[in-house]
N, C-alpha and C. Protein backbone atom coordinates (compact mmCIF):
# COMPACT_ATOMS: atom_id res chain seq x y z
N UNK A 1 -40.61 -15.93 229.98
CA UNK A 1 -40.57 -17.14 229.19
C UNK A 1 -39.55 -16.97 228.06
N UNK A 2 -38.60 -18.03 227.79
CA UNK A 2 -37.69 -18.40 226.61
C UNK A 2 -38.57 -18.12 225.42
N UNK A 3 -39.08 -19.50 225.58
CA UNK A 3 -39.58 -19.86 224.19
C UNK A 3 -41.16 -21.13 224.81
N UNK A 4 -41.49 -21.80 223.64
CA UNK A 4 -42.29 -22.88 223.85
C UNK A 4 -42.00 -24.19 223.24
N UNK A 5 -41.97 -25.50 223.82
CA UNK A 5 -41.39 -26.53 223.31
C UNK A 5 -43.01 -26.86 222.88
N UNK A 6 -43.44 -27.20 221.89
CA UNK A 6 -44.25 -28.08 220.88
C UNK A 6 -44.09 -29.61 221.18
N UNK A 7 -44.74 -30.11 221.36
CA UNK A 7 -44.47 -32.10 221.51
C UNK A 7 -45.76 -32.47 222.07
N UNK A 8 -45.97 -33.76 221.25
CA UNK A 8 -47.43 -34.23 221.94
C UNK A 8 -48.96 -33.14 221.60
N UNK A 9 -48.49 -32.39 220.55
CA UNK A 9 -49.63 -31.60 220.64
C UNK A 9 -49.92 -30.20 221.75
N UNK A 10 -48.92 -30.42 222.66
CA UNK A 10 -49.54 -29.58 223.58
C UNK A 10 -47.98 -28.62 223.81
N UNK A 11 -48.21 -27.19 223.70
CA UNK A 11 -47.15 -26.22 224.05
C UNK A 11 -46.85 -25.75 225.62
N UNK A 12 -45.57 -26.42 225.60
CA UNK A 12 -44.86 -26.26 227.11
C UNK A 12 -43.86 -25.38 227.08
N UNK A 13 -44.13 -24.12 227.80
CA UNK A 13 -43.66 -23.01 228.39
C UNK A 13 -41.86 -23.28 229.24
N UNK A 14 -40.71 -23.24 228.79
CA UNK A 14 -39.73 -23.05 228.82
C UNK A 14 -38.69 -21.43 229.65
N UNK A 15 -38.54 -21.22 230.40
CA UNK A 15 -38.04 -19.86 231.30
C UNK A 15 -36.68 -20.07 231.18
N UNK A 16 -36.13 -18.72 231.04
CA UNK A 16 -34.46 -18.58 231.16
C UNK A 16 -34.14 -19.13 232.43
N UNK A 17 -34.76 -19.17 233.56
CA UNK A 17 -33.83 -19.70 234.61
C UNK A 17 -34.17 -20.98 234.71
N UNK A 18 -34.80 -21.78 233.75
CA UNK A 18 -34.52 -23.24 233.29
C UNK A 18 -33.45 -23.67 233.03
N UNK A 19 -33.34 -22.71 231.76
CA UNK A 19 -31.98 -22.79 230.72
C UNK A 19 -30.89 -22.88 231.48
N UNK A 20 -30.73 -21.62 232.38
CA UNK A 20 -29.55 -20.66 232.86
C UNK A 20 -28.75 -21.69 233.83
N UNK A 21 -30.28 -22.96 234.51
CA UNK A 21 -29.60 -23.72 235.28
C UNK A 21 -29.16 -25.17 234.76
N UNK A 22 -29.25 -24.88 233.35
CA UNK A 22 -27.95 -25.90 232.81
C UNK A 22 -26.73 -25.88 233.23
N UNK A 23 -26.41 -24.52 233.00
CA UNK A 23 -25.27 -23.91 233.19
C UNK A 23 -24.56 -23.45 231.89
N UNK A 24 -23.92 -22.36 232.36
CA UNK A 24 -23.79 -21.28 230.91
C UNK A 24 -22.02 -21.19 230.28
N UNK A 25 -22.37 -20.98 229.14
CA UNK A 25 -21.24 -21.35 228.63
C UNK A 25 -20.97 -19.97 228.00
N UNK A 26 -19.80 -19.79 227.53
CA UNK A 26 -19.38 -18.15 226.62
C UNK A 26 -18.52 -19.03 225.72
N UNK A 27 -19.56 -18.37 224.51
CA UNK A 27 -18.38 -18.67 222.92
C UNK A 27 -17.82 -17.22 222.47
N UNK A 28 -17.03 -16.68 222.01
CA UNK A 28 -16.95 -15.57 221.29
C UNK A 28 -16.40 -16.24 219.32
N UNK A 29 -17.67 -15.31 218.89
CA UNK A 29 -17.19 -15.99 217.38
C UNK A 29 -17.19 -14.79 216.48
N UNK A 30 -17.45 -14.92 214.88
CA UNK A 30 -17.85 -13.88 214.28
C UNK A 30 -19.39 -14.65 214.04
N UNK A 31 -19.86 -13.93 213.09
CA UNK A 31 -21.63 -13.87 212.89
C UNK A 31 -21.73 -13.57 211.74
N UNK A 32 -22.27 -14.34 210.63
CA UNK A 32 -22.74 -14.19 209.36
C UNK A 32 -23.32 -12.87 209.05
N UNK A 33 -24.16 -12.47 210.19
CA UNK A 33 -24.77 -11.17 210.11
C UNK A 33 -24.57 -9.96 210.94
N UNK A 34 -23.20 -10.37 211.56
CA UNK A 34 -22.99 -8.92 212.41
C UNK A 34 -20.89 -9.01 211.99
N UNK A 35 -20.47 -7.94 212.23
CA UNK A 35 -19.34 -7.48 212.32
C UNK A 35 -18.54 -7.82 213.65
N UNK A 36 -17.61 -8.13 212.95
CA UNK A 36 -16.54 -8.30 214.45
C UNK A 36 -16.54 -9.63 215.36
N UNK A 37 -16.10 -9.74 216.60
CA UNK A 37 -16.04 -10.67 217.21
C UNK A 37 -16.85 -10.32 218.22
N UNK A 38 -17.37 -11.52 218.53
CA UNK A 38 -19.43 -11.02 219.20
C UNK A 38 -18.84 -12.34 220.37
N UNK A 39 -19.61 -11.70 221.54
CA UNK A 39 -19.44 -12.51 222.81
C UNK A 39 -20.55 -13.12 222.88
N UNK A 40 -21.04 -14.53 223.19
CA UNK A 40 -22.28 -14.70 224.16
C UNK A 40 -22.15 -15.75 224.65
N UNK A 41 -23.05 -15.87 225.84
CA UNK A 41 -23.58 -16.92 226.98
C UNK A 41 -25.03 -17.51 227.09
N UNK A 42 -24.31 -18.41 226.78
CA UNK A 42 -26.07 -19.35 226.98
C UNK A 42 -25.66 -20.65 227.33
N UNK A 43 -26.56 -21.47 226.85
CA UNK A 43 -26.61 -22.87 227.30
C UNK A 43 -26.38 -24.15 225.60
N UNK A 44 -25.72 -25.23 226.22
CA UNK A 44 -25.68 -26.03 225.41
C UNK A 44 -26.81 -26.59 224.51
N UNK A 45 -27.06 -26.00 223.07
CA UNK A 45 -28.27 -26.94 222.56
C UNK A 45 -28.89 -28.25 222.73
N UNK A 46 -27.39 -29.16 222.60
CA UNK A 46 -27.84 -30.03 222.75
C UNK A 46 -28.37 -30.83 224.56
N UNK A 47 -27.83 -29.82 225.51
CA UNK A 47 -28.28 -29.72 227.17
C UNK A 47 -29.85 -29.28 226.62
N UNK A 48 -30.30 -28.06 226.49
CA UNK A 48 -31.82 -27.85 225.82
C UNK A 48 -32.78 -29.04 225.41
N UNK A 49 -32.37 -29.01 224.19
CA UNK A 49 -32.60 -30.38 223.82
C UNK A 49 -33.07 -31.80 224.84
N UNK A 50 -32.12 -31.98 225.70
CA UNK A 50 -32.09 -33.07 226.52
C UNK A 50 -33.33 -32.41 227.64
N UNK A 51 -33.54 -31.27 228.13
CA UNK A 51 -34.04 -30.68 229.26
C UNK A 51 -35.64 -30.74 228.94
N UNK A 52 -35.70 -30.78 227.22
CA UNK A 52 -37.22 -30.20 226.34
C UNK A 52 -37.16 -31.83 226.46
N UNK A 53 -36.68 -33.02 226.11
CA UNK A 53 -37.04 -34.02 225.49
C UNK A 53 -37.29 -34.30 223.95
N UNK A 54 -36.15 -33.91 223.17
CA UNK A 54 -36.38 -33.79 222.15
C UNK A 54 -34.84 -34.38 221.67
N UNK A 55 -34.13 -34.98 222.60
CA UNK A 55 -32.67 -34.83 222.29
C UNK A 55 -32.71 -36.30 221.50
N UNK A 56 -33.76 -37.14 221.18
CA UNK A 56 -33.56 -38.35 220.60
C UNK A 56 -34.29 -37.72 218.83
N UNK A 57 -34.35 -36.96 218.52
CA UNK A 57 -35.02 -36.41 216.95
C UNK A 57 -33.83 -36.40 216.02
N UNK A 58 -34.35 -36.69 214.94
CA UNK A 58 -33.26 -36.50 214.14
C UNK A 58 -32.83 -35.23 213.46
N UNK A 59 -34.12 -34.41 213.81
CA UNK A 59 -33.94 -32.94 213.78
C UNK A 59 -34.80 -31.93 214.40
N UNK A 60 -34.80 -30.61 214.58
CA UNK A 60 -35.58 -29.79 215.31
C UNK A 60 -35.95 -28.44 214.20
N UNK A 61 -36.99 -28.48 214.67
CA UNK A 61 -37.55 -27.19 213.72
C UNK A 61 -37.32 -25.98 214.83
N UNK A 62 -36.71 -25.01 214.55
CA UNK A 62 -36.94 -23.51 215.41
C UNK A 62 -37.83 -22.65 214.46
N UNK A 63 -38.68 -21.69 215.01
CA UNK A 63 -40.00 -20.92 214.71
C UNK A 63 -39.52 -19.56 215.35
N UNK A 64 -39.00 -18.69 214.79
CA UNK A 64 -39.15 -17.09 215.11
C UNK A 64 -40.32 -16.52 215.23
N UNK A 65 -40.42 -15.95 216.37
CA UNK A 65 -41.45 -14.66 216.36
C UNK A 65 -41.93 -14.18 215.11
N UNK A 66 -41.08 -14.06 213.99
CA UNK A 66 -42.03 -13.69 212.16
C UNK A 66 -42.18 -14.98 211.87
N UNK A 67 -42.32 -16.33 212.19
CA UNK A 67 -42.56 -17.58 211.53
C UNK A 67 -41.70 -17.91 211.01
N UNK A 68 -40.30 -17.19 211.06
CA UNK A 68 -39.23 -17.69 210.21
C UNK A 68 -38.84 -19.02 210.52
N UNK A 69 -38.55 -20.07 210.10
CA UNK A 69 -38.83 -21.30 210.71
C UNK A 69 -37.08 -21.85 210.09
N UNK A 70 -36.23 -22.45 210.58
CA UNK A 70 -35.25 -23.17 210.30
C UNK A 70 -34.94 -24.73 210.70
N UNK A 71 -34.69 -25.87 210.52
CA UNK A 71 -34.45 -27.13 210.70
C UNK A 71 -33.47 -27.37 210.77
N UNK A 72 -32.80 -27.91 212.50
CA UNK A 72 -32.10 -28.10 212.89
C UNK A 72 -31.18 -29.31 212.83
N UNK A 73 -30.79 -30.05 211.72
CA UNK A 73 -30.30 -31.60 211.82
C UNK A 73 -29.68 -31.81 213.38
N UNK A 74 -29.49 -33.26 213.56
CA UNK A 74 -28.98 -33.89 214.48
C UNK A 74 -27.40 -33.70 214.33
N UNK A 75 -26.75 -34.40 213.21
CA UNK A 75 -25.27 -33.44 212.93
C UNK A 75 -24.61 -32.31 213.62
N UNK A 76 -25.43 -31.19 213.51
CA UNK A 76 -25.40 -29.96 213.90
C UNK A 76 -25.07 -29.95 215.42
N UNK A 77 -26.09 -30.24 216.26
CA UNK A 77 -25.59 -30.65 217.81
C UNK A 77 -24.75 -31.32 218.15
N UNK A 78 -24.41 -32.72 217.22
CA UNK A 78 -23.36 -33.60 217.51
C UNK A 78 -21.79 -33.57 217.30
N UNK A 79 -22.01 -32.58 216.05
CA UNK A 79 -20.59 -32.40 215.66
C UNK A 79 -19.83 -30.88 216.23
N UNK A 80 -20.77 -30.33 217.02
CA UNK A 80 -19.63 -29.46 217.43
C UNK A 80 -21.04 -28.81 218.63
N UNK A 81 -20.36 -27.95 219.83
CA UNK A 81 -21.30 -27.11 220.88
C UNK A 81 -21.69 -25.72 220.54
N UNK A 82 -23.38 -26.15 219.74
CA UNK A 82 -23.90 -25.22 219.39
C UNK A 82 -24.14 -24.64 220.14
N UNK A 83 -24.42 -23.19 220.61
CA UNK A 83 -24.95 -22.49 221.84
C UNK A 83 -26.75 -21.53 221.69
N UNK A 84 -27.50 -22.13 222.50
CA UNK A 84 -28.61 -21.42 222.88
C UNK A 84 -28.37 -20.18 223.61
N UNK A 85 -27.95 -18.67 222.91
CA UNK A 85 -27.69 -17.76 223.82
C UNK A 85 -28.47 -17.05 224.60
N UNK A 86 -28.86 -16.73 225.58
CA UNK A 86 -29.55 -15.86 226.49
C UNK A 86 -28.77 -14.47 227.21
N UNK A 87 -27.75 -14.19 226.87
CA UNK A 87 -26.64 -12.77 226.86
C UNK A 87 -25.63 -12.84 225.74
N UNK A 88 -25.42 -11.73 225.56
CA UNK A 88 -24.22 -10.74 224.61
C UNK A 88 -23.48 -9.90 225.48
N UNK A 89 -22.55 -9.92 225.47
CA UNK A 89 -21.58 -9.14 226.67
C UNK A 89 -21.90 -9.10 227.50
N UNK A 90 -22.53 -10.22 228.56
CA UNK A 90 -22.78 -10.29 229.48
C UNK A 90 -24.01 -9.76 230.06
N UNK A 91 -24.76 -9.03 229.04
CA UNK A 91 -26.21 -8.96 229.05
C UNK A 91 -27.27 -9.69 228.75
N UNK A 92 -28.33 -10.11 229.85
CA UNK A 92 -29.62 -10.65 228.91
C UNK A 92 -29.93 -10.50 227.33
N UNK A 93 -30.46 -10.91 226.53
CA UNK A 93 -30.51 -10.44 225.44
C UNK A 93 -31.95 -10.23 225.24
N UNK A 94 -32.58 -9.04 224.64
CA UNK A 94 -33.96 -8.85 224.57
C UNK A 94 -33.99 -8.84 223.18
N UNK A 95 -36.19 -8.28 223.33
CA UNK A 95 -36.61 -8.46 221.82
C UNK A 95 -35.10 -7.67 221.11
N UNK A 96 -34.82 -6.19 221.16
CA UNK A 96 -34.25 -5.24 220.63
C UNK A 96 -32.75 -5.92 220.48
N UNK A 97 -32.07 -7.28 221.18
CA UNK A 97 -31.21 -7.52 220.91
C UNK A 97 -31.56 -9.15 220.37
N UNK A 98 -32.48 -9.43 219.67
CA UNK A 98 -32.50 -10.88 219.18
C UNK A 98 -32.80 -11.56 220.26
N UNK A 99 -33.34 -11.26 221.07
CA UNK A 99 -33.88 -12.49 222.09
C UNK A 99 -35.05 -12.53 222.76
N UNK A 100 -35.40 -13.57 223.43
CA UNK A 100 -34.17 -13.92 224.45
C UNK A 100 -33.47 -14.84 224.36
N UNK A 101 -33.48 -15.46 223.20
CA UNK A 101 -32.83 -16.89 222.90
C UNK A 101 -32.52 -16.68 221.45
N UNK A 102 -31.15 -17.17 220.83
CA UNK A 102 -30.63 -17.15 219.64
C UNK A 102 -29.99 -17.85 219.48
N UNK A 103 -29.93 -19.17 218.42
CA UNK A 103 -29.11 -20.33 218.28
C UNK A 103 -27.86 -19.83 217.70
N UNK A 104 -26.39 -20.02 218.00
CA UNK A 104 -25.33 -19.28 217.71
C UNK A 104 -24.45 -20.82 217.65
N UNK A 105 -23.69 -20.85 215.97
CA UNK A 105 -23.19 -21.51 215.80
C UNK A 105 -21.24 -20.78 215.94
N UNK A 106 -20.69 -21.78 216.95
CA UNK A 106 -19.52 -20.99 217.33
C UNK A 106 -18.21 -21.54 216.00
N UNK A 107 -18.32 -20.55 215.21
CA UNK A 107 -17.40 -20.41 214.01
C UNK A 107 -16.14 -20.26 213.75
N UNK A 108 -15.43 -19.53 215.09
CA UNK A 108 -14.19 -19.72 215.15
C UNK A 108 -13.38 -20.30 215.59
N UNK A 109 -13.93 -21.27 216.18
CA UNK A 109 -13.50 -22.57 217.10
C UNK A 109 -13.86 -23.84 216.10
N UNK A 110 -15.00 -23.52 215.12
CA UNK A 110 -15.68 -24.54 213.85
C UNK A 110 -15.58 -24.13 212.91
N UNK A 111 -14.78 -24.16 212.32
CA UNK A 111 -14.78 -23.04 211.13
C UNK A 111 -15.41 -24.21 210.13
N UNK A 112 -15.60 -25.43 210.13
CA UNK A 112 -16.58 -26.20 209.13
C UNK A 112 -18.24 -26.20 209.26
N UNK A 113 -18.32 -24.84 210.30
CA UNK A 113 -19.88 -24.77 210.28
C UNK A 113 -20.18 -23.22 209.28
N UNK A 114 -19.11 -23.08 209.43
CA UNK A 114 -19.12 -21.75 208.24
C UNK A 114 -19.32 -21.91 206.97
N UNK A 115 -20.89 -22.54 206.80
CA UNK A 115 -20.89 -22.62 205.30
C UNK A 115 -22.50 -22.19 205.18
N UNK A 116 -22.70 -22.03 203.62
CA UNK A 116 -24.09 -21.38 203.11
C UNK A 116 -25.01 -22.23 203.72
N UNK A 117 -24.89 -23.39 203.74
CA UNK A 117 -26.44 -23.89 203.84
C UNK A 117 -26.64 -23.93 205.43
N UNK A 118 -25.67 -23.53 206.69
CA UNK A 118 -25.96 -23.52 208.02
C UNK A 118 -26.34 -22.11 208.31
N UNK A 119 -25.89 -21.33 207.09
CA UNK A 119 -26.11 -19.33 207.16
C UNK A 119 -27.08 -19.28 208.54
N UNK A 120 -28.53 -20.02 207.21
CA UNK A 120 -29.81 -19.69 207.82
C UNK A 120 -30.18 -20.04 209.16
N UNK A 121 -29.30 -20.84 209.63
CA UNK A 121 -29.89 -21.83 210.83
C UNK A 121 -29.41 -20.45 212.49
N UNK A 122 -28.63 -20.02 211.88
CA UNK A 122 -28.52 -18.33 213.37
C UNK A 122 -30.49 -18.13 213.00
N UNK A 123 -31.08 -18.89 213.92
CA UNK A 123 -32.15 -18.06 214.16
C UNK A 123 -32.39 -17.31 215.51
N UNK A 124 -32.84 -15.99 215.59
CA UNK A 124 -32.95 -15.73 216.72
C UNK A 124 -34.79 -15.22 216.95
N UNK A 125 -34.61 -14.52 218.15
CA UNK A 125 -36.47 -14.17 218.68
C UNK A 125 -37.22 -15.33 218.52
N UNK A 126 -36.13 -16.68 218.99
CA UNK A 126 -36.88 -18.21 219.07
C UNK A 126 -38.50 -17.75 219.75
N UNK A 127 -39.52 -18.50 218.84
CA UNK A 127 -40.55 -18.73 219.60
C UNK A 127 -40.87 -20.20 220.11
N UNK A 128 -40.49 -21.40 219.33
CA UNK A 128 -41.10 -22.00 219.52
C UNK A 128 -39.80 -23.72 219.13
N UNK A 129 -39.30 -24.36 219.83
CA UNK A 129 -38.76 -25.64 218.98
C UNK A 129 -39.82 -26.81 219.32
N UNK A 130 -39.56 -27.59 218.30
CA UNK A 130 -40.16 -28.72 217.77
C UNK A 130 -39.76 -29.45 217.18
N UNK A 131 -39.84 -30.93 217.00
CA UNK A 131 -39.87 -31.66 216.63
C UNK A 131 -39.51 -31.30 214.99
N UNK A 132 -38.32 -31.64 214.34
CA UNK A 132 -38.33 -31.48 212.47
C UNK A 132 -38.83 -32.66 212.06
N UNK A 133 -38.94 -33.67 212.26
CA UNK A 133 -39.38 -34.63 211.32
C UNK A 133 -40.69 -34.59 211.37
């Protein structure tokens, strides 16, 4: 299992080869919190989004494994292809590497998402999206 989509009260169970059969994309960017130029592959947020039923919100809450919780505006998906990653160099990504899912805002292709108040929004060890409003 990915993660769990929240809606309606009731938690629906989400699998990488859900995701995977969006179809996968590779950004390479830098990372607020890692060094260098970082590869990964995942799937379009806002494809996610559309797949969970959530793609009409005006925002999304993501929930880490520690409860770390971040709010996703609508902006964010619209103005540029955020990526839901599920590999780093071409690897799955596990607990030990932030996953299996990590929202990755691609920065060097956006360099107007490179700012303080989106820092927080790289959440990774997704447990859970939902509904922000």
């Amino acid at each position: 299992m990915a993660f769990n989509v929240q809606k309606n009260g009731k938690s629906i169970p989400v699998t990488l080869r859900q995701l995977e059969k969006l179809g996968l994309y590779r950004v390479t960017t830098t990372s607020p919190y890692e060094k260098g130029q970082l590869t990964f592959e995942g799937v379009l947020f806002r494809d996610v989004l559309k797949l969970v039923g959530l793609e009409g919100e005006d925002s999304v809450a993501l929930r880490a494994v520690d409860e770390y919780v971040q709010i996703v505006p609508r902006e964010d998906w619209t103005e540029g292809p955020l990526l839901l990653a599920t590999r780093q160099d071409g690897k799955l990504l596990t607990r030990r590497t932030q996953g299996p899912t990590r929202l990755i805002y691609p920065l060097k292709d956006y360099p107007a998402f490179d700012t303080p108040i989106r820092k927080p929004r790289w959440v990774w060890l997704i447990k859970t999206l939902e509904s922000g409003g």
